[in-house]
Protein backbone atom coordinates (compact mmCIF):
# COMPACT_ATOMS: atom_id res chain seq x y z
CA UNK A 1 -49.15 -6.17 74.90
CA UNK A 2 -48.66 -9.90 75.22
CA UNK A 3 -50.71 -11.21 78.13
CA UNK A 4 -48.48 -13.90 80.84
CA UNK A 5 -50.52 -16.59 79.03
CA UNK A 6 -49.37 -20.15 77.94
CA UNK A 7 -50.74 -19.37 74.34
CA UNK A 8 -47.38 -16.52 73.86
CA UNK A 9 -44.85 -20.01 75.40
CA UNK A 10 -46.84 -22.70 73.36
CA UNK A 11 -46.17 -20.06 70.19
CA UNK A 12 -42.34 -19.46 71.62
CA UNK A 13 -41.71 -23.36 71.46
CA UNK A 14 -44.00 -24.25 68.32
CA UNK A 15 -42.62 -21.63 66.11
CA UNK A 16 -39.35 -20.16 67.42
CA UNK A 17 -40.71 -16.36 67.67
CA UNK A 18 -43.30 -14.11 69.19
CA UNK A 19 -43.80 -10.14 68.54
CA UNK A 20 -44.09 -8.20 71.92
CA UNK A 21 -46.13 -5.24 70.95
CA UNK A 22 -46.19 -1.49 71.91
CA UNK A 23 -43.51 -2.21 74.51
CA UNK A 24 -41.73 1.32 73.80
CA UNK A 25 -43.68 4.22 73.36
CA UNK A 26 -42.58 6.89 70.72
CA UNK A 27 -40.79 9.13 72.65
CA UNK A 28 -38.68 6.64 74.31
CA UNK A 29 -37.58 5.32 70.87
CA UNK A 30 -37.10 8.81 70.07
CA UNK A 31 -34.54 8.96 72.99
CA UNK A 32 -32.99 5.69 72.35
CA UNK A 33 -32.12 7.12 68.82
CA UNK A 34 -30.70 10.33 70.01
CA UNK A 35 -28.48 8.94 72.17
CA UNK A 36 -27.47 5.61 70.33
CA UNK A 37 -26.63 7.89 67.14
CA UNK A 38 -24.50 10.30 69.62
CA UNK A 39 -22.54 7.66 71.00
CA UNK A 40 -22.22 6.09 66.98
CA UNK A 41 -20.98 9.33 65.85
CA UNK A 42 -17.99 9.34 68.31
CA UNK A 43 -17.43 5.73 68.02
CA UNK A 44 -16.71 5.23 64.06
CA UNK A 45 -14.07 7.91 64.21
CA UNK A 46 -12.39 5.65 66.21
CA UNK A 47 -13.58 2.43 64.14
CA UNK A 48 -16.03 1.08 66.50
CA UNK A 49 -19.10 1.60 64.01
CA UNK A 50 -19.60 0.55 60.84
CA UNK A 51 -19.20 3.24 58.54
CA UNK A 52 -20.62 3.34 54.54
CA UNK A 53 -18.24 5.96 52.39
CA UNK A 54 -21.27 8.47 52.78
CA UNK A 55 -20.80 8.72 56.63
CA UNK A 56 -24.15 6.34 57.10
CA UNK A 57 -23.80 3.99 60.01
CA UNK A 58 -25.33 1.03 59.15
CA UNK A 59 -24.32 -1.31 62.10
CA UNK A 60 -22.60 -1.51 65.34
CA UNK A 61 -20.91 -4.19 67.80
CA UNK A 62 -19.86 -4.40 71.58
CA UNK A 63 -23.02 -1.81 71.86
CA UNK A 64 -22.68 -1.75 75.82
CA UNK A 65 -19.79 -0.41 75.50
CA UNK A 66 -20.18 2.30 73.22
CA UNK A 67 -23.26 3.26 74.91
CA UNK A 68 -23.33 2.33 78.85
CA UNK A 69 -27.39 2.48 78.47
CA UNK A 70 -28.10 -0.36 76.50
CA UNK A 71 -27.15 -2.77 79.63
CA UNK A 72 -30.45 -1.85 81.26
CA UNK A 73 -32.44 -0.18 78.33
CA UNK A 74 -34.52 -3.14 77.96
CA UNK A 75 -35.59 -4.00 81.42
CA UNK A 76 -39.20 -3.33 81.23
CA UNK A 77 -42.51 -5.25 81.61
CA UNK A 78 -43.09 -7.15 79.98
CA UNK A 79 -40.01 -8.22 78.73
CA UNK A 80 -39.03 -9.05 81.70
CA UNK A 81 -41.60 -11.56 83.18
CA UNK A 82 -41.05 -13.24 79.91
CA UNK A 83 -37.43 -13.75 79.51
CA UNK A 84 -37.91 -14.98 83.11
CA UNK A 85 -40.69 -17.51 81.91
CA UNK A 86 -38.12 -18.57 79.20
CA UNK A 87 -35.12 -18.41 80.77
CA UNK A 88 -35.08 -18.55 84.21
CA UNK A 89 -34.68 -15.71 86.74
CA UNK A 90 -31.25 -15.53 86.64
CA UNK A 91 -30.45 -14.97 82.93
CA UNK A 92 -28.63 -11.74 81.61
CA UNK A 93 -27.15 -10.08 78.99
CA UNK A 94 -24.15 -11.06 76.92
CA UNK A 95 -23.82 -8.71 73.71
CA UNK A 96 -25.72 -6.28 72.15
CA UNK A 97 -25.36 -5.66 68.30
CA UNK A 98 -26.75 -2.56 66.48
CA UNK A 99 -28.09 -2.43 62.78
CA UNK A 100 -29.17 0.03 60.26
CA UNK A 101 -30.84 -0.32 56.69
CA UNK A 102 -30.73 3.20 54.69
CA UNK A 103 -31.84 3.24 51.42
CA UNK A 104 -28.80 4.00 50.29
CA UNK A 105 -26.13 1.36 52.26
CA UNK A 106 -29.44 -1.43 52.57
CA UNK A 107 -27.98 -4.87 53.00
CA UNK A 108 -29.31 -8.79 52.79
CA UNK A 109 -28.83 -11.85 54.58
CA UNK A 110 -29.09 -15.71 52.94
CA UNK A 111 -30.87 -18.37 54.72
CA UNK A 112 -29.06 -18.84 58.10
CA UNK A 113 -29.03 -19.86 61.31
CA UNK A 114 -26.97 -17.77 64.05
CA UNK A 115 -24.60 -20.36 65.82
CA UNK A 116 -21.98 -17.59 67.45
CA UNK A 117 -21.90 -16.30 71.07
CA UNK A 118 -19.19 -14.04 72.63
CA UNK A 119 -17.10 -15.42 75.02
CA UNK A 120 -14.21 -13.86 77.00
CA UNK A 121 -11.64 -16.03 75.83
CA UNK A 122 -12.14 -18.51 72.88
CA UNK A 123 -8.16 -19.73 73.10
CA UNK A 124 -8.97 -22.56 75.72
CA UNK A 125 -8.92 -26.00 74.57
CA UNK A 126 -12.38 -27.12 73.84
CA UNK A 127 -14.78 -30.45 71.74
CA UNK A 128 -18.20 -28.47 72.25
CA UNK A 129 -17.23 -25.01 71.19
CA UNK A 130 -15.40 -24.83 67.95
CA UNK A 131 -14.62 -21.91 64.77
CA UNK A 132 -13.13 -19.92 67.18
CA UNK A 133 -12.88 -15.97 65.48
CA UNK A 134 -12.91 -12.38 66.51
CA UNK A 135 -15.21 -10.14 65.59
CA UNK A 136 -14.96 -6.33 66.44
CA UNK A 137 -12.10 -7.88 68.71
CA UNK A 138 -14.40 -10.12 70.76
CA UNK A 139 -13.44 -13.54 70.82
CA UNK A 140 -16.84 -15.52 69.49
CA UNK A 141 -16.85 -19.85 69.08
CA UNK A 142 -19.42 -21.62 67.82
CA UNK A 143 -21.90 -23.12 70.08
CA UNK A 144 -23.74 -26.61 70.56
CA UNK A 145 -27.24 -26.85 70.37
CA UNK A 146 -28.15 -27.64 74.06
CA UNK A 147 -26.29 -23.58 74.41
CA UNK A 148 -27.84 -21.92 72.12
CA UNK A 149 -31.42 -23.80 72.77
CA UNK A 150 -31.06 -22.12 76.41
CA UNK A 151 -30.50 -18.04 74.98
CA UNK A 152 -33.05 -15.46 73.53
CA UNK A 153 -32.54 -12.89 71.35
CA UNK A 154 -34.65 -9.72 71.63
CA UNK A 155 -34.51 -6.99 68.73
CA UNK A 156 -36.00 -3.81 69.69
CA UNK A 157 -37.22 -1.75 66.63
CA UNK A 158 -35.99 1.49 66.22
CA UNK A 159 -37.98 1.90 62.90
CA UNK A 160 -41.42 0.39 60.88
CA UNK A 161 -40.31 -2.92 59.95
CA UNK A 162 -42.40 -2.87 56.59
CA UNK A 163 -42.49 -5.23 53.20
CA UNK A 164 -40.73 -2.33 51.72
CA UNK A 165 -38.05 -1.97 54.02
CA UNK A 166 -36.48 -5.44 53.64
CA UNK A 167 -37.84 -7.14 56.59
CA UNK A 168 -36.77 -10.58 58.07
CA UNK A 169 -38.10 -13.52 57.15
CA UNK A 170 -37.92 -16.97 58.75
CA UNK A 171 -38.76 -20.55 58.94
CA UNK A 172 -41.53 -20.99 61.90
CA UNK A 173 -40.52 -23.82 63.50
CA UNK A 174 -37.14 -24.25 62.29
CA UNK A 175 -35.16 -23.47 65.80
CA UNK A 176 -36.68 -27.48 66.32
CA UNK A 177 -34.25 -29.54 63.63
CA UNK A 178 -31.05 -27.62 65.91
CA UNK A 179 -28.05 -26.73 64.13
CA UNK A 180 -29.63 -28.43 60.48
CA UNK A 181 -30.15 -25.88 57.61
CA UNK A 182 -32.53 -27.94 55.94
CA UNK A 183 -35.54 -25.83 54.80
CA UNK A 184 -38.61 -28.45 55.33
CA UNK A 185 -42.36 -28.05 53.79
CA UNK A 186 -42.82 -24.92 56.16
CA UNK A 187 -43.31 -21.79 53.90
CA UNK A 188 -41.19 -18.72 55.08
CA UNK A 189 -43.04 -15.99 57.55
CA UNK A 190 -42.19 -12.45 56.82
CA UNK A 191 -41.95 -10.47 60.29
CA UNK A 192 -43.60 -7.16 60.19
CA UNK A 193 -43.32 -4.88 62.88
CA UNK A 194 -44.09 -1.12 64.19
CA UNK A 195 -41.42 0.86 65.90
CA UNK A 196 -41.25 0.25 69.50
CA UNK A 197 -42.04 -3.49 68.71
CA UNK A 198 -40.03 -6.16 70.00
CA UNK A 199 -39.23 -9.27 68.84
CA UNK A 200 -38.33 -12.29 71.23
CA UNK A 201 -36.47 -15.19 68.87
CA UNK A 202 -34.38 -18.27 69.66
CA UNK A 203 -31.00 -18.17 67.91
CA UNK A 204 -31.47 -21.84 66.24
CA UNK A 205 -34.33 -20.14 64.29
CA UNK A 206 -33.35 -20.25 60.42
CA UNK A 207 -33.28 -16.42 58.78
CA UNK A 208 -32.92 -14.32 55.69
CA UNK A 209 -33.10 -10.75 54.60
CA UNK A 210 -33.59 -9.22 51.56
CA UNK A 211 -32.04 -5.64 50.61
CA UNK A 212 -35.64 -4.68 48.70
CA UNK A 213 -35.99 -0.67 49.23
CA UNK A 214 -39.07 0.60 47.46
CA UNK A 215 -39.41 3.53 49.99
CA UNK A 216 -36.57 6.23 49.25
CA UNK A 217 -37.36 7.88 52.32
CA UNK A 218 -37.54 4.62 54.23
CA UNK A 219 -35.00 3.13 56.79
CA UNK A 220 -34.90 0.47 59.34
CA UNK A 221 -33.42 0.70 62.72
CA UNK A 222 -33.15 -1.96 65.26
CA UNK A 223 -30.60 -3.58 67.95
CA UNK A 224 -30.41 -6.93 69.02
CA UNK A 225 -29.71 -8.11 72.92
CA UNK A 226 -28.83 -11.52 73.40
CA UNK A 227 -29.89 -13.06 76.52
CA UNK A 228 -28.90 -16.69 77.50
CA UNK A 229 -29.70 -18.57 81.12
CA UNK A 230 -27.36 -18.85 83.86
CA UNK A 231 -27.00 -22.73 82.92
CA UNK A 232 -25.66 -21.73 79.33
CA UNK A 233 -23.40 -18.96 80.66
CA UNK A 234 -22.05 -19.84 84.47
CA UNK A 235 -20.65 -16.47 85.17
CA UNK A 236 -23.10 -14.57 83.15
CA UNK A 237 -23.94 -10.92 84.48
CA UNK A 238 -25.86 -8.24 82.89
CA UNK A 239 -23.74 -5.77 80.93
CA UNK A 240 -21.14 -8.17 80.93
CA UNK A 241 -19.51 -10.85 77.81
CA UNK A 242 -19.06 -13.74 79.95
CA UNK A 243 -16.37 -17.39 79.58
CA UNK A 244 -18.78 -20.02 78.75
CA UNK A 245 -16.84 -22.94 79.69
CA UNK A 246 -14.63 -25.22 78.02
CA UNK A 247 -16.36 -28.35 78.66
């Protein structure tokens, strides 16, 4: 694991990522699966999983609440000490989304950067938080900078994250230019990652994904848990989608 060091923060604010290793042992993932997949199962015959025609799964919103566990799941060392070095001691949790890659149902993502949060209510008038949509029925805006600059996303993988699985890849350093897309000199980083891995990212970070399979038997797993600071979300609780503000 990642020792309490300044070398994992200086890495955290230099290149927008770091790769928390070993943090769930086999079994536990194991566990997590079992029960995540239950809880799917019962959920997308009432539409709250994403569904291929072939019955796969393949991803997942408002997690907590189609399976109560994921709202503490996480909280383990050393997570925790970190998110606390990052964040602050009171952060928490404000959505968790799932996401599957079969071989048969794999998907990609273009060069992005994630600007949404969930918010309770994204009706109230508001100059800082704008694109108001819904999205599995929770109201999401889009955030400024100085927001999403204060949140951490965590993605815990269920699966090898392997070159032939169609792992992310990302712009080190790009969470730095905010909100701009522009791509820079800085050649792309392909994250690579065993199961039980986790990987701590700031949402300003730029993204892609590609839908390469060249393992038939191949899939990969993960969930994301998006964790801001109190200062970013006032009423923020774990287990909880929290109102921002409409400042």
């Amino acid at each position: 694991m990642i020792p309490l060091t300044d070398s994992w923060l200086k890495r955290m604010e230099s290149d927008g990522f770091v790769i928390v290793s070993c943090v769930f042992a086999p079994e536990e993932i194991a566990a997590v699966i079992e029960q995540l997949t239950a809880a799917l199962n019962v959920s997308a015959e009432n539409s709250g999983a994403i569904q291929s025609r072939e019955g796969d799964i393949y991803g997942a919103r408002n997690v907590m609440k189609l399976w109560p566990p994921a709202a503490t799941v996480w909280r383990r060392s050393p997570l925790t000490e970190m998110l606390a070095s990052l964040l602050g001691p009171e952060y928490g949790l404000v959505r968790v989304l799932y996401f599957n890659k079969p071989p048969n149902r794999t998907w990609s993502l273009p060069w992005h950067k994630d600007l949404t949060i969930a918010v309770r209510d994204n009706s109230l008038p508001s100059r800082r938080l704008t694109k108001p949509t819904r999205k599995a029925g929770v109201p999401h805006v889009e955030a400024p900078r100085e927001v999403l600059e204060g949140m951490i996303t965590a993605r815990i993988h269920l699966d090898d994250m392997t070159e032939d699985n169609g792992p992310l890849r990302v712009i080190p350093g790009s969470h730095c230019s905010g909100t701009a897309m522009t791509l820079g000199e800085v050649a792309p980083y392909t994250i690579l990652a065993n199961q039980g891995d986790v990987l701590l990212m700031r949402p300003l970070w730029r993204i892609a994904a590609s839908a390469r399979f060249r393992n038939a038997n191949g899939i990969a797993g993960f969930c994301t848990w998006s964790l801001p600071a109190r200062r970013c979300y006032p009423t923020v609780t774990p287990g909880t989608t929290s109102l921002l503000g409409t400042g």
